[in-house]
C-alpha atoms as a PDB file:
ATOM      1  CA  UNK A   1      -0.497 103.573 165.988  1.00  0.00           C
ATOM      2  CA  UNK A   2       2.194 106.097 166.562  1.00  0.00           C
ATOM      3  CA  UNK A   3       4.450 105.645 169.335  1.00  0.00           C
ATOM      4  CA  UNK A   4       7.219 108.602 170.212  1.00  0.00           C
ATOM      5  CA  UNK A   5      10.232 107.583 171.894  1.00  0.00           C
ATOM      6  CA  UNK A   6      12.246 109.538 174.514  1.00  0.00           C
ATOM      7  CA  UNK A   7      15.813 109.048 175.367  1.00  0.00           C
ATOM      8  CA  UNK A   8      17.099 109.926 178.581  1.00  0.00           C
ATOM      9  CA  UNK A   9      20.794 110.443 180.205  1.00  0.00           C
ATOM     10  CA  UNK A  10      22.451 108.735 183.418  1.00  0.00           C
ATOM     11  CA  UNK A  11      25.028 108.040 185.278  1.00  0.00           C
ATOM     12  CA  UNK A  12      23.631 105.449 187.531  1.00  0.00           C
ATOM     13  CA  UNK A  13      22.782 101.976 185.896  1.00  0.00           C
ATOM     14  CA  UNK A  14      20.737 100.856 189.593  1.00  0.00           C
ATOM     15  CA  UNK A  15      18.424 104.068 189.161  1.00  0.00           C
ATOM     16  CA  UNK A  16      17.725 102.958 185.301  1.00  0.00           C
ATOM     17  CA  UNK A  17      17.039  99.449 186.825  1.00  0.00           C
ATOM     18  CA  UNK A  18      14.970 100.703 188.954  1.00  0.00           C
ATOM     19  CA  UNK A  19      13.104 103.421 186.690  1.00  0.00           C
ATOM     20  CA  UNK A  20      12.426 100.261 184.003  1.00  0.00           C
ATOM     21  CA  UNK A  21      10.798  98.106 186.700  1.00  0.00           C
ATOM     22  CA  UNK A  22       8.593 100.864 187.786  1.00  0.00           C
ATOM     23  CA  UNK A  23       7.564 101.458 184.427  1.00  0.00           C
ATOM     24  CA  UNK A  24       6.996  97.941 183.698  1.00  0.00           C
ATOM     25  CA  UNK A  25       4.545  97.423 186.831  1.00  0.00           C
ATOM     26  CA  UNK A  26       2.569 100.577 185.647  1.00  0.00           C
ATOM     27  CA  UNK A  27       1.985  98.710 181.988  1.00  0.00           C
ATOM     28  CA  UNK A  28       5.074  99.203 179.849  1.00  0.00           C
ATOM     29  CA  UNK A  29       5.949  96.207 178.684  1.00  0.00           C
ATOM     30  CA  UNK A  30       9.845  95.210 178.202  1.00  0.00           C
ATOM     31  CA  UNK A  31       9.657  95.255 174.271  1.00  0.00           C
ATOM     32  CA  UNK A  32       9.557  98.870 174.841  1.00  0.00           C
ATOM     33  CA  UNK A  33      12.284  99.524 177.001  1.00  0.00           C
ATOM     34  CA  UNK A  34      16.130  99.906 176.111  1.00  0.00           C
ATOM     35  CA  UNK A  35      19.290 100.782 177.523  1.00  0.00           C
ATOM     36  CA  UNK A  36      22.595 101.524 175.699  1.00  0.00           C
ATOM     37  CA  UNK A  37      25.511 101.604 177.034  1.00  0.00           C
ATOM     38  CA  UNK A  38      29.213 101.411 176.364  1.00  0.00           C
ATOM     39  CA  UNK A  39      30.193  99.352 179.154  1.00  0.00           C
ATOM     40  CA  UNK A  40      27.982  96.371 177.872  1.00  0.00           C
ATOM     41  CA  UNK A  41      29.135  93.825 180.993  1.00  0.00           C
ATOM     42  CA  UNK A  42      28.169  96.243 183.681  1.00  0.00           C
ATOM     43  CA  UNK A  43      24.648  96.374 181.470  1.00  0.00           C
ATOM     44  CA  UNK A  44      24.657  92.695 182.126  1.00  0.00           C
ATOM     45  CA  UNK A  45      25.294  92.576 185.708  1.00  0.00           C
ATOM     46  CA  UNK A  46      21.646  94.568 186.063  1.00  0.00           C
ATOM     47  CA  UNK A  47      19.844  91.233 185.235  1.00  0.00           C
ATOM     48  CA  UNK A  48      16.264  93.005 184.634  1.00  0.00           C
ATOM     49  CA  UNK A  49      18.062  96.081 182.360  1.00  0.00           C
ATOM     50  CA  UNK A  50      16.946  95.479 178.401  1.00  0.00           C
ATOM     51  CA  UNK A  51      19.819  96.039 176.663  1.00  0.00           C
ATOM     52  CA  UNK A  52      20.276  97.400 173.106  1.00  0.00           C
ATOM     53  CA  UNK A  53      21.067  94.428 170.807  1.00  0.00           C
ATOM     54  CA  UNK A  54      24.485  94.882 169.480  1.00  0.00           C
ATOM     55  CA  UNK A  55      23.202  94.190 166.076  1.00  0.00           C
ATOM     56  CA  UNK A  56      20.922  97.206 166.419  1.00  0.00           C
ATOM     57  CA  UNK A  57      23.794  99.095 167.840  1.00  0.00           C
ATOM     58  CA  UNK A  58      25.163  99.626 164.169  1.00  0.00           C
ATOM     59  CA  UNK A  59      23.529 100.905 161.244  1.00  0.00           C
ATOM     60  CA  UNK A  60      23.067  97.854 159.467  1.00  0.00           C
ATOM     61  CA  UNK A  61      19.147  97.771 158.807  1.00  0.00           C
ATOM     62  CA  UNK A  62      18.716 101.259 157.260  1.00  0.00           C
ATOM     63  CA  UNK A  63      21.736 100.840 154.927  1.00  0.00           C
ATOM     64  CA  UNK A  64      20.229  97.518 154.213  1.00  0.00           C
ATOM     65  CA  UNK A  65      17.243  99.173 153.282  1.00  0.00           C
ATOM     66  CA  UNK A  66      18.816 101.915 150.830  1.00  0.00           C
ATOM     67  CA  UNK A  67      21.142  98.918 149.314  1.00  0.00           C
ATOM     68  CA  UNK A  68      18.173  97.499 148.317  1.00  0.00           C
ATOM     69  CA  UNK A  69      16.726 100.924 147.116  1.00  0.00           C
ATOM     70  CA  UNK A  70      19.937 101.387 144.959  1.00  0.00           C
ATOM     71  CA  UNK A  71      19.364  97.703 143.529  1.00  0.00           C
ATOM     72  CA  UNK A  72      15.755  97.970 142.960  1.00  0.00           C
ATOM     73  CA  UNK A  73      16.366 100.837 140.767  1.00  0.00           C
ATOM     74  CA  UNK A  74      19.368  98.707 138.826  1.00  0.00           C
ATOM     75  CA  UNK A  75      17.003  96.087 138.558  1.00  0.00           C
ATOM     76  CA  UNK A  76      14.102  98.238 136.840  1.00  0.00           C
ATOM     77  CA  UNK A  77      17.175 100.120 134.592  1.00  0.00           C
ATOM     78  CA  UNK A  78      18.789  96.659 133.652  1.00  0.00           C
ATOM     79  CA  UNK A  79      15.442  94.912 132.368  1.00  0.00           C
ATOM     80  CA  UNK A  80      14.435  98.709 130.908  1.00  0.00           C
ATOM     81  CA  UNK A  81      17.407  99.324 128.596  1.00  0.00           C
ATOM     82  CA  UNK A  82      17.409  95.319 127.773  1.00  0.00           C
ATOM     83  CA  UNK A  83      13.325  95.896 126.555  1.00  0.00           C
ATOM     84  CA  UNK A  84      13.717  99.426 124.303  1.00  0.00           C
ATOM     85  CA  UNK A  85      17.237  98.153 123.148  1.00  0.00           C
ATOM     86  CA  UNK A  86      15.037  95.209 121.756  1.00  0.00           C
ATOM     87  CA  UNK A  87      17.861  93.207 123.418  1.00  0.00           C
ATOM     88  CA  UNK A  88      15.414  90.959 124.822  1.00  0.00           C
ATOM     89  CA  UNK A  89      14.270  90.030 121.139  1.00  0.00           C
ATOM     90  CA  UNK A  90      17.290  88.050 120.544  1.00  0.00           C
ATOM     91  CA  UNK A  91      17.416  84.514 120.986  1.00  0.00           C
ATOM     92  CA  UNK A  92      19.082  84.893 125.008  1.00  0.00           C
ATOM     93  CA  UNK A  93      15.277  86.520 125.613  1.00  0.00           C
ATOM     94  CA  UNK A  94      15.122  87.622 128.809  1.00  0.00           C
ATOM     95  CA  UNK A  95      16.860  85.463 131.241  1.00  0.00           C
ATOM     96  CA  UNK A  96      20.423  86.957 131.454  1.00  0.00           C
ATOM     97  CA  UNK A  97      18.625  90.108 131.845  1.00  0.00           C
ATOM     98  CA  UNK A  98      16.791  89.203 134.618  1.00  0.00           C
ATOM     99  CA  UNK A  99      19.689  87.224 135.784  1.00  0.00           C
ATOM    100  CA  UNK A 100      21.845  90.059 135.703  1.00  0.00           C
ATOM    101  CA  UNK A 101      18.988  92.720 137.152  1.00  0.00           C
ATOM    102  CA  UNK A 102      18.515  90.131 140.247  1.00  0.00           C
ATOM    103  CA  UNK A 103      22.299  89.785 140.701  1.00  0.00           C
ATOM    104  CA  UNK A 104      22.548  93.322 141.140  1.00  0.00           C
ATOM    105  CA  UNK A 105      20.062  94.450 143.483  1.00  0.00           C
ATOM    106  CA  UNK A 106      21.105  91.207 145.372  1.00  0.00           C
ATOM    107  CA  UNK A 107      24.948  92.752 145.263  1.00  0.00           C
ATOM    108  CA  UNK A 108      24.057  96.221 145.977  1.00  0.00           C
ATOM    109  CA  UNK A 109      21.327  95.056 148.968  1.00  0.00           C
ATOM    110  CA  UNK A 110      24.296  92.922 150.193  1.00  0.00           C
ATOM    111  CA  UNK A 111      26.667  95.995 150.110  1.00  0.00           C
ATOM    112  CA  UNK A 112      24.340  98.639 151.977  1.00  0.00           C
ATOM    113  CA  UNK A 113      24.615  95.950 154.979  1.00  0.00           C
ATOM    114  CA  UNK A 114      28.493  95.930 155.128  1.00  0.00           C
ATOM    115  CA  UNK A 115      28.276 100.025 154.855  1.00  0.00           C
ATOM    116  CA  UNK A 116      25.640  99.499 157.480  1.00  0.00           C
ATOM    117  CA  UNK A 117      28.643  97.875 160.204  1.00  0.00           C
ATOM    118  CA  UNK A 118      30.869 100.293 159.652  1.00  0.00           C
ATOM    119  CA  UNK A 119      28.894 102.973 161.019  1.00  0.00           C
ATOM    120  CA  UNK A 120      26.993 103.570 164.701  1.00  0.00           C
ATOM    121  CA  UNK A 121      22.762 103.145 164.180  1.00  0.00           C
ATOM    122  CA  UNK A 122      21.725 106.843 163.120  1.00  0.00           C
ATOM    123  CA  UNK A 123      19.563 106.815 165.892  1.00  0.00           C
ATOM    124  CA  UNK A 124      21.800 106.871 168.225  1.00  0.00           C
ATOM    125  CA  UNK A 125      24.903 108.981 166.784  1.00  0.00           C
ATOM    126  CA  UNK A 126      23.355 112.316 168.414  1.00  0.00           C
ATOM    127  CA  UNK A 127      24.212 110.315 171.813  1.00  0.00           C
ATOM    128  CA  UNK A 128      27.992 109.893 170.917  1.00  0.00           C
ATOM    129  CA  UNK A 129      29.471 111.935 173.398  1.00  0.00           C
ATOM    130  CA  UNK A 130      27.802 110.779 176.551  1.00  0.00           C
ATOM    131  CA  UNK A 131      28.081 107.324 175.546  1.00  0.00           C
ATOM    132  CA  UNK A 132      32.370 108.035 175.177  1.00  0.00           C
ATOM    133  CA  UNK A 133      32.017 110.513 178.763  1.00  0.00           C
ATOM    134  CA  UNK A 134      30.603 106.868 180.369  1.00  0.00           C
ATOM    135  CA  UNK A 135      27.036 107.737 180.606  1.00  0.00           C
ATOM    136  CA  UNK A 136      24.182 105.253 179.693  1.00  0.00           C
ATOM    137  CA  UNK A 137      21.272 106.131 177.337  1.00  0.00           C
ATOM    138  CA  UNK A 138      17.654 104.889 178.395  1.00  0.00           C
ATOM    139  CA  UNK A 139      15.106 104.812 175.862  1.00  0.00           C
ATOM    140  CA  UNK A 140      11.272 104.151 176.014  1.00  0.00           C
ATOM    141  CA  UNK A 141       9.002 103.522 173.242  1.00  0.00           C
ATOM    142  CA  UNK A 142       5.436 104.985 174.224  1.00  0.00           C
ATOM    143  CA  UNK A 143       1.851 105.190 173.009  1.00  0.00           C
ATOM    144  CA  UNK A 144       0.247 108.400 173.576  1.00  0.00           C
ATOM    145  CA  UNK A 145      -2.066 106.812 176.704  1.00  0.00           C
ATOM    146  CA  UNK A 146       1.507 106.061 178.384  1.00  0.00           C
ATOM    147  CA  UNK A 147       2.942 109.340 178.437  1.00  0.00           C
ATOM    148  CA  UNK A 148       0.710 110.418 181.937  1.00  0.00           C
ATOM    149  CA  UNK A 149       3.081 106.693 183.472  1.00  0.00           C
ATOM    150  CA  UNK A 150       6.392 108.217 182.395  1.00  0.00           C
ATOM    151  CA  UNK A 151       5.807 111.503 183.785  1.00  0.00           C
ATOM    152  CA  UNK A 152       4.356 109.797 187.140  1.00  0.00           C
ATOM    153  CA  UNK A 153       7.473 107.562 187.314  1.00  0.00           C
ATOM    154  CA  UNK A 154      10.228 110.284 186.274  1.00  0.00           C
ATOM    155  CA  UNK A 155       9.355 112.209 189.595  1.00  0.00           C
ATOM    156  CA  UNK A 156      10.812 109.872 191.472  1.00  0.00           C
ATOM    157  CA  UNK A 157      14.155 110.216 189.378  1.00  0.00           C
ATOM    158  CA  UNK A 158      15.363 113.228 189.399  1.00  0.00           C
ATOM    159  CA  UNK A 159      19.213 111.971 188.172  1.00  0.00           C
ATOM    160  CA  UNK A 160      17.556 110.746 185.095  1.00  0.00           C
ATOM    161  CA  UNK A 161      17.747 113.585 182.706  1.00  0.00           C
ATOM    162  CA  UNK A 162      15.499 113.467 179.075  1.00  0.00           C
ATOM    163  CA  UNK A 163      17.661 114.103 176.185  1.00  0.00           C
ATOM    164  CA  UNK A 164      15.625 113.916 173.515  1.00  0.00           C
ATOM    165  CA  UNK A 165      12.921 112.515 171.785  1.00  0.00           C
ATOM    166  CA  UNK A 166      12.382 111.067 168.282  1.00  0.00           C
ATOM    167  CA  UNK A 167      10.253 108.557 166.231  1.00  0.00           C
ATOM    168  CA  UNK A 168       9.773 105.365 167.638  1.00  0.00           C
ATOM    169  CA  UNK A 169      10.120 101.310 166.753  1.00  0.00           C
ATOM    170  CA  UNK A 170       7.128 100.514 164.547  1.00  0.00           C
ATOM    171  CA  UNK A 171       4.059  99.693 166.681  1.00  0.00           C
ATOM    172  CA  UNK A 172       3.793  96.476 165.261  1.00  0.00           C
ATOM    173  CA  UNK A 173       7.392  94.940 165.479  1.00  0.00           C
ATOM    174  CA  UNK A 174       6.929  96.076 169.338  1.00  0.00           C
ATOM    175  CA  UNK A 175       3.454  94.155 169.097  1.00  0.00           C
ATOM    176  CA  UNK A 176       5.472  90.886 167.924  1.00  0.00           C
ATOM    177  CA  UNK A 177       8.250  91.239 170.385  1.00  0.00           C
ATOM    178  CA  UNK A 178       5.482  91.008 173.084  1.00  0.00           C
ATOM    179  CA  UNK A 179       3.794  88.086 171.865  1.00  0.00           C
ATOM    180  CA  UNK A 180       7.222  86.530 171.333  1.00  0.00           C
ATOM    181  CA  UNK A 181       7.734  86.864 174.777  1.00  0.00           C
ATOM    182  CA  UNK A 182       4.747  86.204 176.171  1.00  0.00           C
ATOM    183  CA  UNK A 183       5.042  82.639 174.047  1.00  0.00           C
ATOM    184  CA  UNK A 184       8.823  82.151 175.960  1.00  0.00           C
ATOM    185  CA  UNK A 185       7.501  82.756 178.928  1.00  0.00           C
ATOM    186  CA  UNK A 186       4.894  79.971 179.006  1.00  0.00           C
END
């Protein structure tokens, strides 16, 4: 299912409390809901705000992801040149080759992920400026029979300004976080 998410812009932490609680008792579920901030304590101190992992805060799981692209692609090229060079005719067969083609898309999978660290989650790099100017982003992940509850609750919000809106969390690694909580909760 395709889910869009829209980011919004705000000064005021207690009206984004308030805004995800309303949108919660309409049917959004938490799982959807996010709010990043620089001032992650004052986040904190709003006890029913979702805040933005700081793992997800960085840019670690796409450069993970194009690490492992990179290695993939040594890993086919390593065990390629070892079969036409008739390397793997020898008497060291294949093994070394394999060993080596695993090594490296283990190495370069392993580098993407420090890359990833270094740099703010691409998501969220359009957003630099009003995260440095002290503002808070508030993002909601919605399916297309949510859209009429955001538009209902935004009316009564009228600090709360939209930003922007882009692709969403997969609809199924949303589906899990529910169920995980729903299994906490119990």
């Amino acid at each position: 299912m395709d889910m869009l998410r829209h980011y919004f812009i705000s000064d005021s932490l207690d009206d984004l409390e308030a805004l995800e609680e309303q949108l919660e008792s309409a049917g959004v579920s938490t799982p959807q809901i996010h709010v990043l901030s620089r001032n992650d304590a004052e986040v904190q101190n709003h006890h029913h705000l979702h805040a933005v992992q700081s793992f997800l805060k960085r840019d670690i799981v796409r450069s993970t992801e194009r690490g492992a692209v990179v290695g993939l692609c040594a890993f086919v090229l390593v065990l390629s040149v070892a079969y036409f060079a008739g390397w793997t005719e020898t008497a060291a067969g294949w093994m070394p080759f394999i060993f080596l083609a695993v090594v490296l898309l283990g190495f370069s999978t392993w580098v993407g992920g420090l890359l990833g660290i270094e740099k703010p989650n691409h998501n969220f790099v359009r957003f630099e400026q009003a995260l440095s100017d002290g503002k808070h982003i508030f993002f909601v992940d919605l399916e297309p029979h949510q859209e009429a509850i955001l538009e209902k609750v935004l009316k009564s919000h009228p600090q709360v300004a939209l930003a922007d809106t882009g692709s969403s969390a997969p609809y199924w690694f949303i589906a899990l976080q529910k169920k995980a909580g729903m299994i906490r909760h119990s």
